[in-house]
PDB file of N, CA and C in Angstrom:
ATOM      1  N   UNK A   1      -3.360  13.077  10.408  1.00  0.00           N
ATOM      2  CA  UNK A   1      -4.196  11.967  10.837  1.00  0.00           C
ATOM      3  C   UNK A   1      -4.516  11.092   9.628  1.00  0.00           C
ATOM      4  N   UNK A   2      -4.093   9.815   9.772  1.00  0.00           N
ATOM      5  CA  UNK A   2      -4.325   8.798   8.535  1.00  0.00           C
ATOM      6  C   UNK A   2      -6.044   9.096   8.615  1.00  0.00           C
ATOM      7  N   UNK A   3      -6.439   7.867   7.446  1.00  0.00           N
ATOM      8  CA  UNK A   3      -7.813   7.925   7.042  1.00  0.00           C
ATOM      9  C   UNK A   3      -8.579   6.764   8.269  1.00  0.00           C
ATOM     10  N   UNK A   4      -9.631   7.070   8.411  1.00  0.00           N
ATOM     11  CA  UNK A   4     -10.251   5.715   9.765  1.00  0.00           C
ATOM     12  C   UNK A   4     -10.859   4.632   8.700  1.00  0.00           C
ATOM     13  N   UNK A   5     -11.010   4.511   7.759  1.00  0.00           N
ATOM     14  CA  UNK A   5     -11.146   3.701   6.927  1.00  0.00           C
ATOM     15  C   UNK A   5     -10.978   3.273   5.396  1.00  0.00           C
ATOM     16  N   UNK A   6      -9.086   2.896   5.688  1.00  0.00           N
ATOM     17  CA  UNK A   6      -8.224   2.875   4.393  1.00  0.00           C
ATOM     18  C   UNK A   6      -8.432   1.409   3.766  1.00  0.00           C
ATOM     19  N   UNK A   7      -8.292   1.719   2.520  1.00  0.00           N
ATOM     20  CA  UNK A   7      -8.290   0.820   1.549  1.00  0.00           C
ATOM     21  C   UNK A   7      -6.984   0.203   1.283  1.00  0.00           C
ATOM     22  N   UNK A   8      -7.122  -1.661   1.178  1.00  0.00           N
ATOM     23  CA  UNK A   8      -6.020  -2.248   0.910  1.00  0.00           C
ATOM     24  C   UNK A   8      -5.069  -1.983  -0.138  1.00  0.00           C
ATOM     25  N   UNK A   9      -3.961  -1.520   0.214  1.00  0.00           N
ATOM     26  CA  UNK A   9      -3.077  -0.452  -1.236  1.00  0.00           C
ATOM     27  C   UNK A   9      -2.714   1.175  -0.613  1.00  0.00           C
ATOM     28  N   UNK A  10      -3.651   1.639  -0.130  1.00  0.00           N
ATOM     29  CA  UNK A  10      -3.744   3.137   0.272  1.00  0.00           C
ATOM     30  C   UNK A  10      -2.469   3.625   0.828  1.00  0.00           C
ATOM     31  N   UNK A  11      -2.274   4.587  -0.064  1.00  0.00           N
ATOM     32  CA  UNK A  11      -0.989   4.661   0.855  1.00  0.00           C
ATOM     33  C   UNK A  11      -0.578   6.452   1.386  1.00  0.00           C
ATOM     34  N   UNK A  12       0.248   6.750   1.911  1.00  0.00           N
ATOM     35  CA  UNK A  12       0.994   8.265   2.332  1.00  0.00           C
ATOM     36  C   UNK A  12       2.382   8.518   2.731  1.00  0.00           C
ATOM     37  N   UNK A  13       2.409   9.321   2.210  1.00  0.00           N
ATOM     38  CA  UNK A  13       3.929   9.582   2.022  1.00  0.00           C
ATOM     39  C   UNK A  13       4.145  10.821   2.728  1.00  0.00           C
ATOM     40  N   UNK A  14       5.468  11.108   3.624  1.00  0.00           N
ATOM     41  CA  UNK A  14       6.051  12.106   4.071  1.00  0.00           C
ATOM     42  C   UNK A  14       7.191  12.050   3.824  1.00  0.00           C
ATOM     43  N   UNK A  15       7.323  13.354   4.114  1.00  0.00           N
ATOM     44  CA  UNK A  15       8.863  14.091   4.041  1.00  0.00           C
ATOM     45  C   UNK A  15       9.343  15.132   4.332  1.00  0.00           C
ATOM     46  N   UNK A  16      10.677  15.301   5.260  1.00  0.00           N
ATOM     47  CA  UNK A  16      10.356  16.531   6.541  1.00  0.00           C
ATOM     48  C   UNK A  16      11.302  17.705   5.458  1.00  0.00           C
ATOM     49  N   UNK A  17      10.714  18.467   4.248  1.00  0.00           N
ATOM     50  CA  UNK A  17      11.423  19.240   3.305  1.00  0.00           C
ATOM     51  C   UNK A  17      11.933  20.243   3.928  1.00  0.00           C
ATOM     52  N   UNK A  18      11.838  21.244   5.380  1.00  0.00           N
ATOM     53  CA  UNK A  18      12.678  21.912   5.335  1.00  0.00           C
ATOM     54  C   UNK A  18      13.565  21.297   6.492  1.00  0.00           C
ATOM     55  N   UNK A  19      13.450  20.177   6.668  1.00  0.00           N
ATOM     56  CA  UNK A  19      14.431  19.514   7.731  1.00  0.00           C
ATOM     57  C   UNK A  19      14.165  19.940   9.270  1.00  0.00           C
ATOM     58  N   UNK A  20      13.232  19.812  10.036  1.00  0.00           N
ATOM     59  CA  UNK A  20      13.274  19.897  11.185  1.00  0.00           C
ATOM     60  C   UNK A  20      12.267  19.250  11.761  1.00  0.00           C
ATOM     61  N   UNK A  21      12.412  18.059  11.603  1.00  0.00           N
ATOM     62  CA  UNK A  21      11.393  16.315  12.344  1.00  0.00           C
ATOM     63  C   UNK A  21      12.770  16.431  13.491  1.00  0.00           C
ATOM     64  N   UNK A  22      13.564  16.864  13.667  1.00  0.00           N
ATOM     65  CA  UNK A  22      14.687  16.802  14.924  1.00  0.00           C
ATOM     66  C   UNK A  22      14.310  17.394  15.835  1.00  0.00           C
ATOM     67  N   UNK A  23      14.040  19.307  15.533  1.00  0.00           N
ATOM     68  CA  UNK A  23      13.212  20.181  16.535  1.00  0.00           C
ATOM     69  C   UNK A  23      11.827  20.053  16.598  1.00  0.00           C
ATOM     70  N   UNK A  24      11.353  19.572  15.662  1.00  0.00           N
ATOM     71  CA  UNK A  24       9.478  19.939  15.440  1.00  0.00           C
ATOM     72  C   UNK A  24       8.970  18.507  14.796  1.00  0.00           C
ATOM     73  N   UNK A  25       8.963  17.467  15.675  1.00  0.00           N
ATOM     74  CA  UNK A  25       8.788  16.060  15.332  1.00  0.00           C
ATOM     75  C   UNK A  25       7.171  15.759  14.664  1.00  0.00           C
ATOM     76  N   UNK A  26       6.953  15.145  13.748  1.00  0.00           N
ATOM     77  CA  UNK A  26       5.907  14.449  12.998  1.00  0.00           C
ATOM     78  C   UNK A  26       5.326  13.730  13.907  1.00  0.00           C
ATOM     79  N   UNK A  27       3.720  14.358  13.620  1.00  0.00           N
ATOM     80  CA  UNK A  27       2.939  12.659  14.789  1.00  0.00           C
ATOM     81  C   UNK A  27       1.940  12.618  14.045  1.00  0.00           C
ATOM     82  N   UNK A  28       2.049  11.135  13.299  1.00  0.00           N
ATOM     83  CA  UNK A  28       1.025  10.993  12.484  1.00  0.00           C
ATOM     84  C   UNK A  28      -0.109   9.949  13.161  1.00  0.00           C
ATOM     85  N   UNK A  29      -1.283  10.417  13.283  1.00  0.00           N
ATOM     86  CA  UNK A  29      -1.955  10.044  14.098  1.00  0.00           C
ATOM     87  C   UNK A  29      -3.157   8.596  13.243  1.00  0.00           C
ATOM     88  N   UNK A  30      -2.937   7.904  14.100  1.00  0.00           N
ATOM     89  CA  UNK A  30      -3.306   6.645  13.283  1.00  0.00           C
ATOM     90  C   UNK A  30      -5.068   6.233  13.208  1.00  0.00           C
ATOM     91  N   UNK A  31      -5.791   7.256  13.850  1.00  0.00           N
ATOM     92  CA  UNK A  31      -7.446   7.005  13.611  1.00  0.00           C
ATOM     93  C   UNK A  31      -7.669   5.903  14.078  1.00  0.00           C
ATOM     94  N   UNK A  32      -7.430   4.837  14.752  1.00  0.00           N
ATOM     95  CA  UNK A  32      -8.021   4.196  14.970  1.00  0.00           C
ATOM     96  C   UNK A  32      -7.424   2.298  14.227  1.00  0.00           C
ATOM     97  N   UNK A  33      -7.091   2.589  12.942  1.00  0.00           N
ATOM     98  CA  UNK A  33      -6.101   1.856  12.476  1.00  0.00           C
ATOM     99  C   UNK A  33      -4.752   1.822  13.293  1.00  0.00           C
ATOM    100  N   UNK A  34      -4.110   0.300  13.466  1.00  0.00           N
ATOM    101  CA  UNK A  34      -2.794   0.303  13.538  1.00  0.00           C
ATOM    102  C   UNK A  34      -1.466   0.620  12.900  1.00  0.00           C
ATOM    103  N   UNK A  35      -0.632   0.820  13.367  1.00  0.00           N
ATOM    104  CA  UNK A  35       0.722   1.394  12.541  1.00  0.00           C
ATOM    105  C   UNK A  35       1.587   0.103  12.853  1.00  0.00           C
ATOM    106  N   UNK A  36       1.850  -0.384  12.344  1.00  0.00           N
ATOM    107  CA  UNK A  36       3.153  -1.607  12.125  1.00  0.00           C
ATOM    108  C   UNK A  36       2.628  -2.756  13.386  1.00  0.00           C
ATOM    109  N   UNK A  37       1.193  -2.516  13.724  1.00  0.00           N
ATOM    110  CA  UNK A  37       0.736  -3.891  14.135  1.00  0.00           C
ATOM    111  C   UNK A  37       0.928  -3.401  15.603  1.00  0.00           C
ATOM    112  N   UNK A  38       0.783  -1.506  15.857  1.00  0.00           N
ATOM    113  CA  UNK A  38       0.711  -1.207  17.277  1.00  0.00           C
ATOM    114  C   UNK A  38      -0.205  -0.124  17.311  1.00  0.00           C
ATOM    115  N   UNK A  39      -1.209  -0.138  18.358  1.00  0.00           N
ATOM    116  CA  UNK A  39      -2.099   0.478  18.485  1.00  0.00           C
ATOM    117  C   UNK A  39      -1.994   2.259  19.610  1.00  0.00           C
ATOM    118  N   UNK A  40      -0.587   2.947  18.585  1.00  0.00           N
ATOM    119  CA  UNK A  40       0.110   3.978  18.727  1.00  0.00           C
ATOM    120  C   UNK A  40      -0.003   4.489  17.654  1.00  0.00           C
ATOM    121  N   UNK A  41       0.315   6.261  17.840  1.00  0.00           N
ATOM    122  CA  UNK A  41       0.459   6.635  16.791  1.00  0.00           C
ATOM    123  C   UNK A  41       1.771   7.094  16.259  1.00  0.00           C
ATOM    124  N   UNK A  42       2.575   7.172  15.246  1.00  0.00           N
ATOM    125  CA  UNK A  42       3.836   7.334  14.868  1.00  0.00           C
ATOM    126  C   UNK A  42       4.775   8.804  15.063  1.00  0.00           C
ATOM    127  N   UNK A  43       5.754   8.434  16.109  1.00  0.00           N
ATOM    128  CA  UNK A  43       6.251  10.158  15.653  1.00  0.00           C
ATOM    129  C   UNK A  43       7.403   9.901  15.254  1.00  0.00           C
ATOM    130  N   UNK A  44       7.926  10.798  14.270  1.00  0.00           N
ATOM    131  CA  UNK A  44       9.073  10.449  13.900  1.00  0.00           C
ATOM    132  C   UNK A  44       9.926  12.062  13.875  1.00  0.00           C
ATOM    133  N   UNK A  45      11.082  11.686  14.418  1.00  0.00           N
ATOM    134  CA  UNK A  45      12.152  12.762  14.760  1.00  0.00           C
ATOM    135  C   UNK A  45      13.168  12.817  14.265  1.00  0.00           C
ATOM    136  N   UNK A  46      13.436  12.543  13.067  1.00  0.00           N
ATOM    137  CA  UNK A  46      14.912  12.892  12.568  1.00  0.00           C
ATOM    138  C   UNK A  46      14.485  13.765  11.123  1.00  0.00           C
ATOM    139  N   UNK A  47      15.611  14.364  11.505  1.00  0.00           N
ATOM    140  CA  UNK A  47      15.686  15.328  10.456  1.00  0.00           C
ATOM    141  C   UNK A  47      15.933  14.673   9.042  1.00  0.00           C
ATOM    142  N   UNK A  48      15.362  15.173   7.560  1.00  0.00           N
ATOM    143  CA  UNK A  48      15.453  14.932   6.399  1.00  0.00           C
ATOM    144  C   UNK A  48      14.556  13.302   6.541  1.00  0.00           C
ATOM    145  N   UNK A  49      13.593  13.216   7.481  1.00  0.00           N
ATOM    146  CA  UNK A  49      13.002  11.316   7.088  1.00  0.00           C
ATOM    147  C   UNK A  49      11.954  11.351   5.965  1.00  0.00           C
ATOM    148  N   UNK A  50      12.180  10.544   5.135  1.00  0.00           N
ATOM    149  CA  UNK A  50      10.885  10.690   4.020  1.00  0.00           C
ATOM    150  C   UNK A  50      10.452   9.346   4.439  1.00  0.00           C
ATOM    151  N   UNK A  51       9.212   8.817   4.639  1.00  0.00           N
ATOM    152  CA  UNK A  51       8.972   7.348   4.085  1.00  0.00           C
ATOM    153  C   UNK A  51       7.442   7.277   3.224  1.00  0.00           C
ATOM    154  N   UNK A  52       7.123   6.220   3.697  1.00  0.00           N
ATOM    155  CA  UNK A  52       5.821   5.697   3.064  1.00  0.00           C
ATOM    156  C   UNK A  52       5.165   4.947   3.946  1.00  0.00           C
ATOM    157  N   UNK A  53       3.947   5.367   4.149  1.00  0.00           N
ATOM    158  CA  UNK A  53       3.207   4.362   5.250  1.00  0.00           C
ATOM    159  C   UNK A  53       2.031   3.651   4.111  1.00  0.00           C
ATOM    160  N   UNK A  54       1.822   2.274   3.854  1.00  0.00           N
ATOM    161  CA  UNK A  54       0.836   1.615   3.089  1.00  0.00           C
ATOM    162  C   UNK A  54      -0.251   0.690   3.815  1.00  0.00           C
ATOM    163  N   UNK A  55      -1.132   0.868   3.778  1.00  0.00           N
ATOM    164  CA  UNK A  55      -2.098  -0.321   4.481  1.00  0.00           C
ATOM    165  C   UNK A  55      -2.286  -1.421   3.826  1.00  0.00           C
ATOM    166  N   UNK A  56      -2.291  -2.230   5.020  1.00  0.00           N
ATOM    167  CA  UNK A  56      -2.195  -3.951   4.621  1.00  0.00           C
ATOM    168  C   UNK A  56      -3.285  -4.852   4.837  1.00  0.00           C
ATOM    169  N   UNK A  57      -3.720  -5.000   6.243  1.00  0.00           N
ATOM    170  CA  UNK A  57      -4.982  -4.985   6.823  1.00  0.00           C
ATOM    171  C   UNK A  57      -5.441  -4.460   8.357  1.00  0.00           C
ATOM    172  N   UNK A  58      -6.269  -4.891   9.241  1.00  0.00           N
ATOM    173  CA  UNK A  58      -6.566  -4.586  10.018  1.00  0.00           C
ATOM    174  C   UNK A  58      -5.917  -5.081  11.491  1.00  0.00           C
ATOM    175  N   UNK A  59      -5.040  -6.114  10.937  1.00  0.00           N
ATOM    176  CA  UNK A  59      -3.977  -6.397  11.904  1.00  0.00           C
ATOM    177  C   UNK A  59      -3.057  -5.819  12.082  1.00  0.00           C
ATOM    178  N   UNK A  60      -2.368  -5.713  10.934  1.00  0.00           N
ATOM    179  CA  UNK A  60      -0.794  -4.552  11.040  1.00  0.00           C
ATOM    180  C   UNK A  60      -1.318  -3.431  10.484  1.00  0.00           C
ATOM    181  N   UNK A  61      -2.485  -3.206   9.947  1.00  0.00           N
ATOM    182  CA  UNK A  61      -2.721  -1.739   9.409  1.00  0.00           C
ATOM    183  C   UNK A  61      -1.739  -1.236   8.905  1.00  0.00           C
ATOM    184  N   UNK A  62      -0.956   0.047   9.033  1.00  0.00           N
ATOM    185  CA  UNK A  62      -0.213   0.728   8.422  1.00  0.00           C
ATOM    186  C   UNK A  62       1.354   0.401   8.488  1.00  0.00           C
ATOM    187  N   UNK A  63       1.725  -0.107   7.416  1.00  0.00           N
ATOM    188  CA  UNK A  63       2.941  -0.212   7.359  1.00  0.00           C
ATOM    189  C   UNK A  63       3.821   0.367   7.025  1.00  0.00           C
ATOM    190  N   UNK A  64       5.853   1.009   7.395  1.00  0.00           N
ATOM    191  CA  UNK A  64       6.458   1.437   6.619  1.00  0.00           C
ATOM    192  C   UNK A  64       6.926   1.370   5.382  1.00  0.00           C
ATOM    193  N   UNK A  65       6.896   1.423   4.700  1.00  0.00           N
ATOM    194  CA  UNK A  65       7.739   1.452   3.246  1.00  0.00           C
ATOM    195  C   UNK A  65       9.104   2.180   2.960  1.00  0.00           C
ATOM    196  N   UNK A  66      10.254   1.817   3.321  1.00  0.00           N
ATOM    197  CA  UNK A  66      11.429   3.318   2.944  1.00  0.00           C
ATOM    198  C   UNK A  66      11.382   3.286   1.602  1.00  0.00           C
ATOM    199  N   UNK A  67      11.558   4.890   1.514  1.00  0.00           N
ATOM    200  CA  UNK A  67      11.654   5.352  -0.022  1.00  0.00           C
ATOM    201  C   UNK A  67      12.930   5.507  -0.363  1.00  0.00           C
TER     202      UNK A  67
END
């Protein structure tokens, strides 16, 4: 679960190290903040995904970053 009240810059990083976001998918839950300007929370399912989610503001809130 991201933070419910992130700072402009803030950022988090994942990465699925023993590889199974394919069988056992990531749901990063967005508090209340948006994720890429949608008021969902992110799951992500592929195996080996690293990224970066950074906050921007309160419109798009959390954004991707690929690493």
């Amino acid at each position: 679960t991201l933070p419910a009240s992130p700072s402009l810059g803030d950022f988090v990083t994942f990465v699925d190290y023993a590889g199974t976001f394919d069988s056992n998918a990531l749901t990063i839950g967005r508090n209340s903040q948006p994720i890429q300007g949608s008021a969902t929370d992110l799951t992500v399912g592929t195996e080996r995904a690293a990224s970066t989610l950074v906050y921007t503001d309160g419109t798009q809130g959390w954004l991707l970053k690929n690493n």
